[in-house]
PDB file of N, CA and C in Angstrom:
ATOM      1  N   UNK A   1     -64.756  49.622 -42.267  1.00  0.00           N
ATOM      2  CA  UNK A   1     -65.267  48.472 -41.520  1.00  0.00           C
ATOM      3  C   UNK A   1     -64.302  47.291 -41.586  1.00  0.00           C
ATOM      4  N   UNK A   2     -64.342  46.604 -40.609  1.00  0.00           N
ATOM      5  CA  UNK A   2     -63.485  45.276 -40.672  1.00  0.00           C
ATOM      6  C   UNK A   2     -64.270  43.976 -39.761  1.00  0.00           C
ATOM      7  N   UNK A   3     -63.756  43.251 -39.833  1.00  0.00           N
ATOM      8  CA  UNK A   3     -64.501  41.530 -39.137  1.00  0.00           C
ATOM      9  C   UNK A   3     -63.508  41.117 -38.126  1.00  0.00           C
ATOM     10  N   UNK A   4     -64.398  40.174 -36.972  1.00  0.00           N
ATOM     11  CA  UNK A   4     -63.490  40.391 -36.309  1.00  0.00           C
ATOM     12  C   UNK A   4     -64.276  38.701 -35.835  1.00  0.00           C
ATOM     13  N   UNK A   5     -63.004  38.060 -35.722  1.00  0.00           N
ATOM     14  CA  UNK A   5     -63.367  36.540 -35.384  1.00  0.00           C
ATOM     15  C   UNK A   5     -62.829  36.306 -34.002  1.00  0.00           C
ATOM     16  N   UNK A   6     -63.776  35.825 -33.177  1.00  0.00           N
ATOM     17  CA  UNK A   6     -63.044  35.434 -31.894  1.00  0.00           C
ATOM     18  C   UNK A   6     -63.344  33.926 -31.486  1.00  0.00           C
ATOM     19  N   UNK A   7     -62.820  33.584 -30.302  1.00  0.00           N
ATOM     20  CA  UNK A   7     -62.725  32.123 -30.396  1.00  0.00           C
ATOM     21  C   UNK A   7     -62.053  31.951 -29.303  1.00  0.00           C
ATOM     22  N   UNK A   8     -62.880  30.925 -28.589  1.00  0.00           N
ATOM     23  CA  UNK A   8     -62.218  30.634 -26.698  1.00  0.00           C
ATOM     24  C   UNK A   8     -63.289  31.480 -25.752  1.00  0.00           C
ATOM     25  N   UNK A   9     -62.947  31.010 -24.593  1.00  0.00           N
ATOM     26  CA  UNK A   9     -63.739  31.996 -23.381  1.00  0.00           C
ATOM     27  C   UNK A   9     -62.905  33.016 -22.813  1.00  0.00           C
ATOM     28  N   UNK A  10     -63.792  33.896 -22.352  1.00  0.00           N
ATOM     29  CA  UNK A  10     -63.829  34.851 -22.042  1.00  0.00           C
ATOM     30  C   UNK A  10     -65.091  36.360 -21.949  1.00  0.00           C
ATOM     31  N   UNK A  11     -64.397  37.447 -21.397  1.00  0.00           N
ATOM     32  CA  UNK A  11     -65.442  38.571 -21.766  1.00  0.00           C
ATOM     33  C   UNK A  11     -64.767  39.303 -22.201  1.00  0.00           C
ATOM     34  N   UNK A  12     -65.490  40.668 -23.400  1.00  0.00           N
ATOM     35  CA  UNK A  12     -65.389  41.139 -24.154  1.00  0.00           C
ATOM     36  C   UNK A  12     -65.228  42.136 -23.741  1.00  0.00           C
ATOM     37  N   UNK A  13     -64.259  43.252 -23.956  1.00  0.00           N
ATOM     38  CA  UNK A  13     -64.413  44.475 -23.183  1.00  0.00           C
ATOM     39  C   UNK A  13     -64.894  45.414 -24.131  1.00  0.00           C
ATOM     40  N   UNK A  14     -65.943  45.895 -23.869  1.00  0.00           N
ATOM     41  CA  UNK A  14     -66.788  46.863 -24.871  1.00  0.00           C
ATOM     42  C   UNK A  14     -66.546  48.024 -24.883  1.00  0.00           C
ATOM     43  N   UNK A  15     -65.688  49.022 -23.598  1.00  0.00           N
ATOM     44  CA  UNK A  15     -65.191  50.036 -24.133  1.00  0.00           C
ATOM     45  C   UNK A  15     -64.605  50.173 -25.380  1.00  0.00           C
ATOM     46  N   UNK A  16     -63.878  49.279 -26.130  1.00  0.00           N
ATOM     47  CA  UNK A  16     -63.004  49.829 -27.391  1.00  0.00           C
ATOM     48  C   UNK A  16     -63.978  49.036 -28.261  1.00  0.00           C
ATOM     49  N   UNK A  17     -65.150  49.312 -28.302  1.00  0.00           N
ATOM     50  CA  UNK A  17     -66.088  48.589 -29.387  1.00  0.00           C
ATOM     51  C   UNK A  17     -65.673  49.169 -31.183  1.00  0.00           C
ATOM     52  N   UNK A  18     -65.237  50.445 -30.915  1.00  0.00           N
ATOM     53  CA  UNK A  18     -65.497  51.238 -32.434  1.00  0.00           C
ATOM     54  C   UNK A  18     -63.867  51.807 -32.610  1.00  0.00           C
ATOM     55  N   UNK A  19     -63.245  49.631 -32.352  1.00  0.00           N
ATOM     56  CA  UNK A  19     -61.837  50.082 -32.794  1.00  0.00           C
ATOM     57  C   UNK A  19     -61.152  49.670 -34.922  1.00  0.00           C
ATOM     58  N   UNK A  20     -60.200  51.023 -34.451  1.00  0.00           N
ATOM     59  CA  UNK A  20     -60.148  51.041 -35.922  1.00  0.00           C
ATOM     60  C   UNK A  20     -58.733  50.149 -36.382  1.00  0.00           C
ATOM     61  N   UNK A  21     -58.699  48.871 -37.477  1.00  0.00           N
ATOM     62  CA  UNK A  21     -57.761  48.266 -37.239  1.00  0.00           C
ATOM     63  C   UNK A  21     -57.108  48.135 -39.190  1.00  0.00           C
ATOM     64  N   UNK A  22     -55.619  48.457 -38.994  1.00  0.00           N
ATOM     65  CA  UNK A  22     -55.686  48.308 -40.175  1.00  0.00           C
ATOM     66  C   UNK A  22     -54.187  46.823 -40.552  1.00  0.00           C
ATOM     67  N   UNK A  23     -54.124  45.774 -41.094  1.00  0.00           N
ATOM     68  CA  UNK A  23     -53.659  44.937 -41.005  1.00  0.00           C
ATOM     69  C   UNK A  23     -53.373  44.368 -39.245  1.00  0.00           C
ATOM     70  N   UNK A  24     -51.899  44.522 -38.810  1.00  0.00           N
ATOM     71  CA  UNK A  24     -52.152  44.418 -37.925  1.00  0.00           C
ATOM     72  C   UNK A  24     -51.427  45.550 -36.470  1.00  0.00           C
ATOM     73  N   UNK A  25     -52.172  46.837 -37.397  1.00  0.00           N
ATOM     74  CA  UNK A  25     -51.960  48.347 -36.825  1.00  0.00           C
ATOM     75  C   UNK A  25     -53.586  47.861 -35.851  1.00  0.00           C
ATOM     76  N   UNK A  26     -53.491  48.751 -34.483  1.00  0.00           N
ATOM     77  CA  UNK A  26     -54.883  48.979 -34.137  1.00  0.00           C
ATOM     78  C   UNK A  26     -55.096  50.010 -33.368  1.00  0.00           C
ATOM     79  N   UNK A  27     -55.946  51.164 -33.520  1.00  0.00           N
ATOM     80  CA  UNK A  27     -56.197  52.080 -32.837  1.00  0.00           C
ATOM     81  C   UNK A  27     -57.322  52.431 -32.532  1.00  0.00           C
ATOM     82  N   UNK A  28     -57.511  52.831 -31.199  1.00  0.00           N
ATOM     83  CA  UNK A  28     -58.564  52.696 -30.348  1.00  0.00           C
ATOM     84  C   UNK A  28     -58.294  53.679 -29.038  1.00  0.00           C
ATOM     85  N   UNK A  29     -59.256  54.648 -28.652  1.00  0.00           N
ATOM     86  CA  UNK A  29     -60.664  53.923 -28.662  1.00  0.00           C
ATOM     87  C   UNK A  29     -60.763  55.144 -29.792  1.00  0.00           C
ATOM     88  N   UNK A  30     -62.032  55.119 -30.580  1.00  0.00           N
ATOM     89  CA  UNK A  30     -62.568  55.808 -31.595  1.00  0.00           C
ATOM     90  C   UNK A  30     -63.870  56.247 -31.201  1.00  0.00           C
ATOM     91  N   UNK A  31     -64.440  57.409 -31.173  1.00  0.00           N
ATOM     92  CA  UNK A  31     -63.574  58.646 -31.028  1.00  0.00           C
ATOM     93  C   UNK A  31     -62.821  58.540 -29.951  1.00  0.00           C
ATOM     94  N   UNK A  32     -61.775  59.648 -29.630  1.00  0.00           N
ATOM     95  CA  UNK A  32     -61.177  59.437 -28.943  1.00  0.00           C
ATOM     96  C   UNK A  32     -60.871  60.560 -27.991  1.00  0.00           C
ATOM     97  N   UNK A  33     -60.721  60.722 -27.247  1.00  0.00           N
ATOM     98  CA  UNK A  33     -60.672  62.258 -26.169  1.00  0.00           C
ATOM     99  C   UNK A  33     -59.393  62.563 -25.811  1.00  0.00           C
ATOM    100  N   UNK A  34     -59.027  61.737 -24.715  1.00  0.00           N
ATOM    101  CA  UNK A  34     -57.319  62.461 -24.188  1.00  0.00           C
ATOM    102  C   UNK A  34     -56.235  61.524 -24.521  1.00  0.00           C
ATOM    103  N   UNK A  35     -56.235  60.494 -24.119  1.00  0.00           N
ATOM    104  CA  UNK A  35     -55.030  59.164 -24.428  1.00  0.00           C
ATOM    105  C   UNK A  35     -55.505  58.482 -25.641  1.00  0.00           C
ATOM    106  N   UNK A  36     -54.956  58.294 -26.811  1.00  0.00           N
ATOM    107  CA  UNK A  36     -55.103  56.910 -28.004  1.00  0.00           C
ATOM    108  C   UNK A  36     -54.776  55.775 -27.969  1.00  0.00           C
ATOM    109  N   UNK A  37     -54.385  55.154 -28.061  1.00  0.00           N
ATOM    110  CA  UNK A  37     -53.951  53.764 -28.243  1.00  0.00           C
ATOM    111  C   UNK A  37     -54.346  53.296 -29.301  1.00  0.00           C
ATOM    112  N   UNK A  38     -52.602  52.556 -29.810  1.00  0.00           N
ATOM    113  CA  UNK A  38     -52.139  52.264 -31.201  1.00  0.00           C
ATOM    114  C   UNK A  38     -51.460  51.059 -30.698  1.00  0.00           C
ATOM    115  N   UNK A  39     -51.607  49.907 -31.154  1.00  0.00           N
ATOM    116  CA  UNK A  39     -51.060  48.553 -30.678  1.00  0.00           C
ATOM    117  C   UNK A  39     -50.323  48.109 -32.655  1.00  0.00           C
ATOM    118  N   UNK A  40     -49.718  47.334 -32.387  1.00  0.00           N
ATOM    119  CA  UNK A  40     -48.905  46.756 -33.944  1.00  0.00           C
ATOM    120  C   UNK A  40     -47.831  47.391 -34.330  1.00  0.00           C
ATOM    121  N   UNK A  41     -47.587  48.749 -33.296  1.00  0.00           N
ATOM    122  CA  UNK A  41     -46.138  49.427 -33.572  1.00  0.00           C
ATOM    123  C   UNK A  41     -44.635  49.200 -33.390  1.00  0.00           C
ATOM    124  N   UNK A  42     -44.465  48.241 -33.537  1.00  0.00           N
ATOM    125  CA  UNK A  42     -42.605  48.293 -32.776  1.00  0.00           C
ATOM    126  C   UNK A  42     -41.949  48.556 -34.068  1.00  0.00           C
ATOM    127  N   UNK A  43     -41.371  49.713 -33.563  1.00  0.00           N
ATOM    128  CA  UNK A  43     -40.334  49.909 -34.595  1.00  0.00           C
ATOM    129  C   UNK A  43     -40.702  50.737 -35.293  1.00  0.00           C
ATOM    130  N   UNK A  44     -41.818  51.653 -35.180  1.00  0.00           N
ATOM    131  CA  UNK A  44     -42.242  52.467 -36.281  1.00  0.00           C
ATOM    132  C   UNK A  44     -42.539  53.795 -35.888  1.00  0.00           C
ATOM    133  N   UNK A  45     -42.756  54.724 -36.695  1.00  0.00           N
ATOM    134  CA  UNK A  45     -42.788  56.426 -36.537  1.00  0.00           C
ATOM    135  C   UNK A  45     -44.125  56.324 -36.358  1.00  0.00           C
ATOM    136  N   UNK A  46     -44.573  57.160 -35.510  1.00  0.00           N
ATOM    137  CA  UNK A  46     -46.361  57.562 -35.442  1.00  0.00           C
ATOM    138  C   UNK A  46     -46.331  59.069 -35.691  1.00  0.00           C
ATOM    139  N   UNK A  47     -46.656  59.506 -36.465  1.00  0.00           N
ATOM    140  CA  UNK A  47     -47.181  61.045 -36.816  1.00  0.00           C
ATOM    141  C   UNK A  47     -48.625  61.539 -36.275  1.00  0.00           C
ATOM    142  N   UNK A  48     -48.953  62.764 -36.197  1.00  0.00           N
ATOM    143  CA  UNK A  48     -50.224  62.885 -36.229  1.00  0.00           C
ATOM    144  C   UNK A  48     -50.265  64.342 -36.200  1.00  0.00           C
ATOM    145  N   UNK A  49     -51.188  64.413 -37.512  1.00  0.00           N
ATOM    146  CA  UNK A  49     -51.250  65.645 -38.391  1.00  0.00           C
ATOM    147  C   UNK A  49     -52.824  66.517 -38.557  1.00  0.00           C
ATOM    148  N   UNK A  50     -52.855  67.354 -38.225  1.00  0.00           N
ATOM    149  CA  UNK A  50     -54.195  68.362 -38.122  1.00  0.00           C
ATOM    150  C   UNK A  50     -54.924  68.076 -39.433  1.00  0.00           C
ATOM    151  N   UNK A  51     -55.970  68.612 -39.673  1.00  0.00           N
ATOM    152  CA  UNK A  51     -56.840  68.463 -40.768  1.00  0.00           C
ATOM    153  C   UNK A  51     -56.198  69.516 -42.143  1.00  0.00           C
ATOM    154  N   UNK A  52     -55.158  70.054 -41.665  1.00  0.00           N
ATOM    155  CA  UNK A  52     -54.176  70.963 -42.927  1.00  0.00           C
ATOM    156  C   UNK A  52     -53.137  70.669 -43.055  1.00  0.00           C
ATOM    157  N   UNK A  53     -52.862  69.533 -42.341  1.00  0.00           N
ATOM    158  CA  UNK A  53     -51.170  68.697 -42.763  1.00  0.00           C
ATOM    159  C   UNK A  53     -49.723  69.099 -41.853  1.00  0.00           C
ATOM    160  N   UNK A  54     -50.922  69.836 -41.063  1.00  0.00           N
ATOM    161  CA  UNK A  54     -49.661  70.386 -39.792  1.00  0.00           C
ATOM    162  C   UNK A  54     -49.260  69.084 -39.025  1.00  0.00           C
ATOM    163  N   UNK A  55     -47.894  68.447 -39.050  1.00  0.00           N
ATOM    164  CA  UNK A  55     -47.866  67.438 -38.287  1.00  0.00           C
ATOM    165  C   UNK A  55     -48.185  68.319 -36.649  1.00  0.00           C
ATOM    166  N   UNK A  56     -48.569  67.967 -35.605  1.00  0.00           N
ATOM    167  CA  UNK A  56     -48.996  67.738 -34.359  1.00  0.00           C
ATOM    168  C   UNK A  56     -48.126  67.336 -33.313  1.00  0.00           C
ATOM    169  N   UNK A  57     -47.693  65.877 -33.889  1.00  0.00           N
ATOM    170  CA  UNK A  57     -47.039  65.265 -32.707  1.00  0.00           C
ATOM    171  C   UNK A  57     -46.445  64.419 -33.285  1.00  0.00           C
ATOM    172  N   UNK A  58     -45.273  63.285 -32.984  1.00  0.00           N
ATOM    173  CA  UNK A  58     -44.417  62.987 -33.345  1.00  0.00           C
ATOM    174  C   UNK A  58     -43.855  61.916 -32.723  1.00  0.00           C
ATOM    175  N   UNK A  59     -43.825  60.832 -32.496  1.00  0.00           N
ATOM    176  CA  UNK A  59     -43.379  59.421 -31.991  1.00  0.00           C
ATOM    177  C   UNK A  59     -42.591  58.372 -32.260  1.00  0.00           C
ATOM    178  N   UNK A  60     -41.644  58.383 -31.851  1.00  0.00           N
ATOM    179  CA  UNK A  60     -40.917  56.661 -32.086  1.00  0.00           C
ATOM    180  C   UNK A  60     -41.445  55.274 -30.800  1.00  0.00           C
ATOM    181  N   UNK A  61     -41.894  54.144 -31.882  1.00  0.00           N
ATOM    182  CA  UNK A  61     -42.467  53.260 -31.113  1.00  0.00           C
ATOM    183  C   UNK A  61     -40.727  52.360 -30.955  1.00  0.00           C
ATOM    184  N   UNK A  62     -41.019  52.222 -29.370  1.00  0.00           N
ATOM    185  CA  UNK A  62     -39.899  50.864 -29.541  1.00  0.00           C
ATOM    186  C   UNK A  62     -40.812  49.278 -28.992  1.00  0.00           C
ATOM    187  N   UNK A  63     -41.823  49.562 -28.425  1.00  0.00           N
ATOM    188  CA  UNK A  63     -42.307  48.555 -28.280  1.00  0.00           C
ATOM    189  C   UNK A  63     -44.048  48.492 -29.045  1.00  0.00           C
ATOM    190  N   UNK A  64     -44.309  47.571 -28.789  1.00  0.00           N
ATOM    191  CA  UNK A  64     -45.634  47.272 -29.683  1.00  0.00           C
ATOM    192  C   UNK A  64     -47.019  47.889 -29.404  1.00  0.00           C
ATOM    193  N   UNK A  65     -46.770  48.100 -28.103  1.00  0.00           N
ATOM    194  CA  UNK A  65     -48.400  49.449 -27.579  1.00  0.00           C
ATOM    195  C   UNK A  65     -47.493  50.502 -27.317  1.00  0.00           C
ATOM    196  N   UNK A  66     -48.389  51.734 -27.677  1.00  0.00           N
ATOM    197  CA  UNK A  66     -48.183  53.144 -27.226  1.00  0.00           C
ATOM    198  C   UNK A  66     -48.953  53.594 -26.742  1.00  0.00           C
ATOM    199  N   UNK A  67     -49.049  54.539 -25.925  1.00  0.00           N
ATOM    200  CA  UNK A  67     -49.960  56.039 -25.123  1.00  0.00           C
ATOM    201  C   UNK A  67     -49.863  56.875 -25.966  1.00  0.00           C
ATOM    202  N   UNK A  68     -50.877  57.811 -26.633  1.00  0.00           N
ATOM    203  CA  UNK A  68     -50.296  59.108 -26.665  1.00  0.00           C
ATOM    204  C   UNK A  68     -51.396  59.963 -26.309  1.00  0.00           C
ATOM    205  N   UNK A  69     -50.289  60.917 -25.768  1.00  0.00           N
ATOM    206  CA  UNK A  69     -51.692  62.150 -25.155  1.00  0.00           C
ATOM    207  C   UNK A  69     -52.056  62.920 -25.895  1.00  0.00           C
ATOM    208  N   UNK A  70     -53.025  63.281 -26.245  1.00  0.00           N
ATOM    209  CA  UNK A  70     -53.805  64.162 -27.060  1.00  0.00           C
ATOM    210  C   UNK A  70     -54.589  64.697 -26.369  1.00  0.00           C
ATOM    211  N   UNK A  71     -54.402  65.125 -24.906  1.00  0.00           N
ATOM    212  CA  UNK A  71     -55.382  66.318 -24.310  1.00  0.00           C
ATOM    213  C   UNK A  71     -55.171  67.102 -25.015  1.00  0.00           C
ATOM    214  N   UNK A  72     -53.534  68.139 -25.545  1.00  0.00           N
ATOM    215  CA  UNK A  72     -53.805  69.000 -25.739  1.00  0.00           C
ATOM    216  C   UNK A  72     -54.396  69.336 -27.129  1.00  0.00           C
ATOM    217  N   UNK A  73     -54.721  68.784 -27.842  1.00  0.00           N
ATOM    218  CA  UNK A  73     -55.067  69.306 -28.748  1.00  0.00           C
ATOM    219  C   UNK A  73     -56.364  69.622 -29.088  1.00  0.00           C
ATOM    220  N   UNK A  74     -57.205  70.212 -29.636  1.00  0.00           N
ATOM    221  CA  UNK A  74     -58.590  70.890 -30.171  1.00  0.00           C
ATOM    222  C   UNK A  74     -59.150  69.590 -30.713  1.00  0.00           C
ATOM    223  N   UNK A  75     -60.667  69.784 -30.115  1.00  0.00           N
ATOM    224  CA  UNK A  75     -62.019  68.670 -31.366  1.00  0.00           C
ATOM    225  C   UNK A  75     -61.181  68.659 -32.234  1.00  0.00           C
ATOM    226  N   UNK A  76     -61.822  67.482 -33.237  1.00  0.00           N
ATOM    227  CA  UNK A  76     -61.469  67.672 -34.773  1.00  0.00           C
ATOM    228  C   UNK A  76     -61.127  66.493 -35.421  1.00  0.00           C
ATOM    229  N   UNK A  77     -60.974  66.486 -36.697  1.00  0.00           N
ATOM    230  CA  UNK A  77     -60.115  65.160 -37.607  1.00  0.00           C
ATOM    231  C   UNK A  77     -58.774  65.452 -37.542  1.00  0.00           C
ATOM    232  N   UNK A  78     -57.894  64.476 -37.141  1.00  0.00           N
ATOM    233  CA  UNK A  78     -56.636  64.025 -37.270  1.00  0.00           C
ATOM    234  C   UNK A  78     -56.405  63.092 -38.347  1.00  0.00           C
ATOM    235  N   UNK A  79     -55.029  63.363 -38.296  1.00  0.00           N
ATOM    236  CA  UNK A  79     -54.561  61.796 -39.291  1.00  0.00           C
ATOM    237  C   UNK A  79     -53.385  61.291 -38.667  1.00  0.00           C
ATOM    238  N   UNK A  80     -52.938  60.185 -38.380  1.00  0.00           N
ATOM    239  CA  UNK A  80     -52.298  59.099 -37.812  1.00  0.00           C
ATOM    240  C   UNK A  80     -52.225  58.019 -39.118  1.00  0.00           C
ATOM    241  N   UNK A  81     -49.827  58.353 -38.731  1.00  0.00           N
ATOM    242  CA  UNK A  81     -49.741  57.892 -40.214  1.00  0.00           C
ATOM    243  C   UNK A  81     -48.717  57.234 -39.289  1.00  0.00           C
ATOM    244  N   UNK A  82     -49.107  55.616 -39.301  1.00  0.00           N
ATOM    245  CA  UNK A  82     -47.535  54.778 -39.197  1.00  0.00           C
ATOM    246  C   UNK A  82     -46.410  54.260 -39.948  1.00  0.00           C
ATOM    247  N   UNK A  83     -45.926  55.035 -39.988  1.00  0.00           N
ATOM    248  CA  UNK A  83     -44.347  54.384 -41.136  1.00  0.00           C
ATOM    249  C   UNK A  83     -43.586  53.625 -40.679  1.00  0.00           C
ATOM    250  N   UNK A  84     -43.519  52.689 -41.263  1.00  0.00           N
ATOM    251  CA  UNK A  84     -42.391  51.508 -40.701  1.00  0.00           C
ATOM    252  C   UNK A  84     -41.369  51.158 -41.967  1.00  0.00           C
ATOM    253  N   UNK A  85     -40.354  50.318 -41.908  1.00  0.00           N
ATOM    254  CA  UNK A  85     -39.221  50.528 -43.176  1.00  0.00           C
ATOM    255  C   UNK A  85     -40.222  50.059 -44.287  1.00  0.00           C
ATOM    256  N   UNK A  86     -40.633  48.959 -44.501  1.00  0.00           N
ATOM    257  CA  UNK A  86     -41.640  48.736 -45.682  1.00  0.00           C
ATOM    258  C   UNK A  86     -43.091  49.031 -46.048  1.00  0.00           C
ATOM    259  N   UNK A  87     -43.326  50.111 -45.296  1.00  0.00           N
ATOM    260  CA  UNK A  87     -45.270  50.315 -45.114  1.00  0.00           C
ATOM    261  C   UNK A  87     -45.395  51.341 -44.498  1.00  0.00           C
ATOM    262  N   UNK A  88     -46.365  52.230 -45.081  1.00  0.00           N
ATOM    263  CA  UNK A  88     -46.676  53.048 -44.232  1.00  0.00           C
ATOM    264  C   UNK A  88     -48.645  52.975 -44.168  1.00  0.00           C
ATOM    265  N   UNK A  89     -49.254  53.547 -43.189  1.00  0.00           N
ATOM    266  CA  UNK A  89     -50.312  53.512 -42.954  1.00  0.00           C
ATOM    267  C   UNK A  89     -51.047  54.936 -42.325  1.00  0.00           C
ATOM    268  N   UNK A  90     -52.312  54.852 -43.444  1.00  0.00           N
ATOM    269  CA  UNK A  90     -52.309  56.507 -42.702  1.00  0.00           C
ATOM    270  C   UNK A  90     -53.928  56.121 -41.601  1.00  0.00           C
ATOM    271  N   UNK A  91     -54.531  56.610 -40.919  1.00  0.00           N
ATOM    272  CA  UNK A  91     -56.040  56.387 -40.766  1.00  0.00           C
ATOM    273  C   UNK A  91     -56.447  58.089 -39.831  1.00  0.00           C
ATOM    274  N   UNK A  92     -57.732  57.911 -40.011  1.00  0.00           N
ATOM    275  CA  UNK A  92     -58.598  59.495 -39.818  1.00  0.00           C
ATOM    276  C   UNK A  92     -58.696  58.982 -38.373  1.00  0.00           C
ATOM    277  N   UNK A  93     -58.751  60.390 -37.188  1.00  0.00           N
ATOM    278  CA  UNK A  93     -59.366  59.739 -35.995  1.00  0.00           C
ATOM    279  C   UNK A  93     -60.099  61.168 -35.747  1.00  0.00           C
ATOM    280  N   UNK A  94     -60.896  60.784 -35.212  1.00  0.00           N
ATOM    281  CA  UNK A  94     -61.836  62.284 -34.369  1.00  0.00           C
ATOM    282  C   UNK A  94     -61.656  62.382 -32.879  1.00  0.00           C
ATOM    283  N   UNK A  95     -61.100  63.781 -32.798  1.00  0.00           N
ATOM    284  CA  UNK A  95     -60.418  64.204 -31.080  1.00  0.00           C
ATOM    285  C   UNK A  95     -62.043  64.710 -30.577  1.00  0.00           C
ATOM    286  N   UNK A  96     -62.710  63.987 -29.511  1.00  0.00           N
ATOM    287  CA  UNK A  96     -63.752  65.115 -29.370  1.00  0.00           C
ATOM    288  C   UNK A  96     -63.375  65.994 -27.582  1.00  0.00           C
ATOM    289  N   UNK A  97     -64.297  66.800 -27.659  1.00  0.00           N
ATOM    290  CA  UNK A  97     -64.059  67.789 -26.213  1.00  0.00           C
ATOM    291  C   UNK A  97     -65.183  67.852 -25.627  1.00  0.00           C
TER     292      UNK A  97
END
């Protein structure tokens, strides 16, 4: 779980309600079906590894949002690990079908 302070006008876009954010990594939407989105990346490796440590897929960010497609892969728990030179970050996501 995390908090989330907002401030100013506007509207809220509630599709990415059950986004998962870790400093200032963010990935969304949760669960997630065909495309992810990972915002806070420039400059960093995105992995993403099956529920037995099979990496999956494999990414260099050069800018700060990414796409990645994950049609092909099966339901299930993933892990999405961002490494950057001083930090790395791992978080769980669920592919559903």
């Amino acid at each position: 779980p995390f908090e989330v302070t907002l401030s100013g006008y506007g509207d809220i876009d509630t599709r990415f309600a059950n986004i998962q954010s870790t400093d200032q990594v963010i990935i969304y939407p949760y669960p997630v079906k065909d495309v992810l989105y990972i915002e806070g990346v420039k400059d960093k490796i995105i992995q993403v590894y099956d529920f037995t440590g099979i990496l999956m897929k494999e990414v260099i960010c050069y800018e700060n949002k990414i796409e990645i497609n994950i049609a092909d892969l099966s339901g299930g728990i993933y892990s999405i690990k961002v490494q950057g030179i001083n930090d790395t970050i791992t978080k769980k996501i669920i592919v559903v079908r």
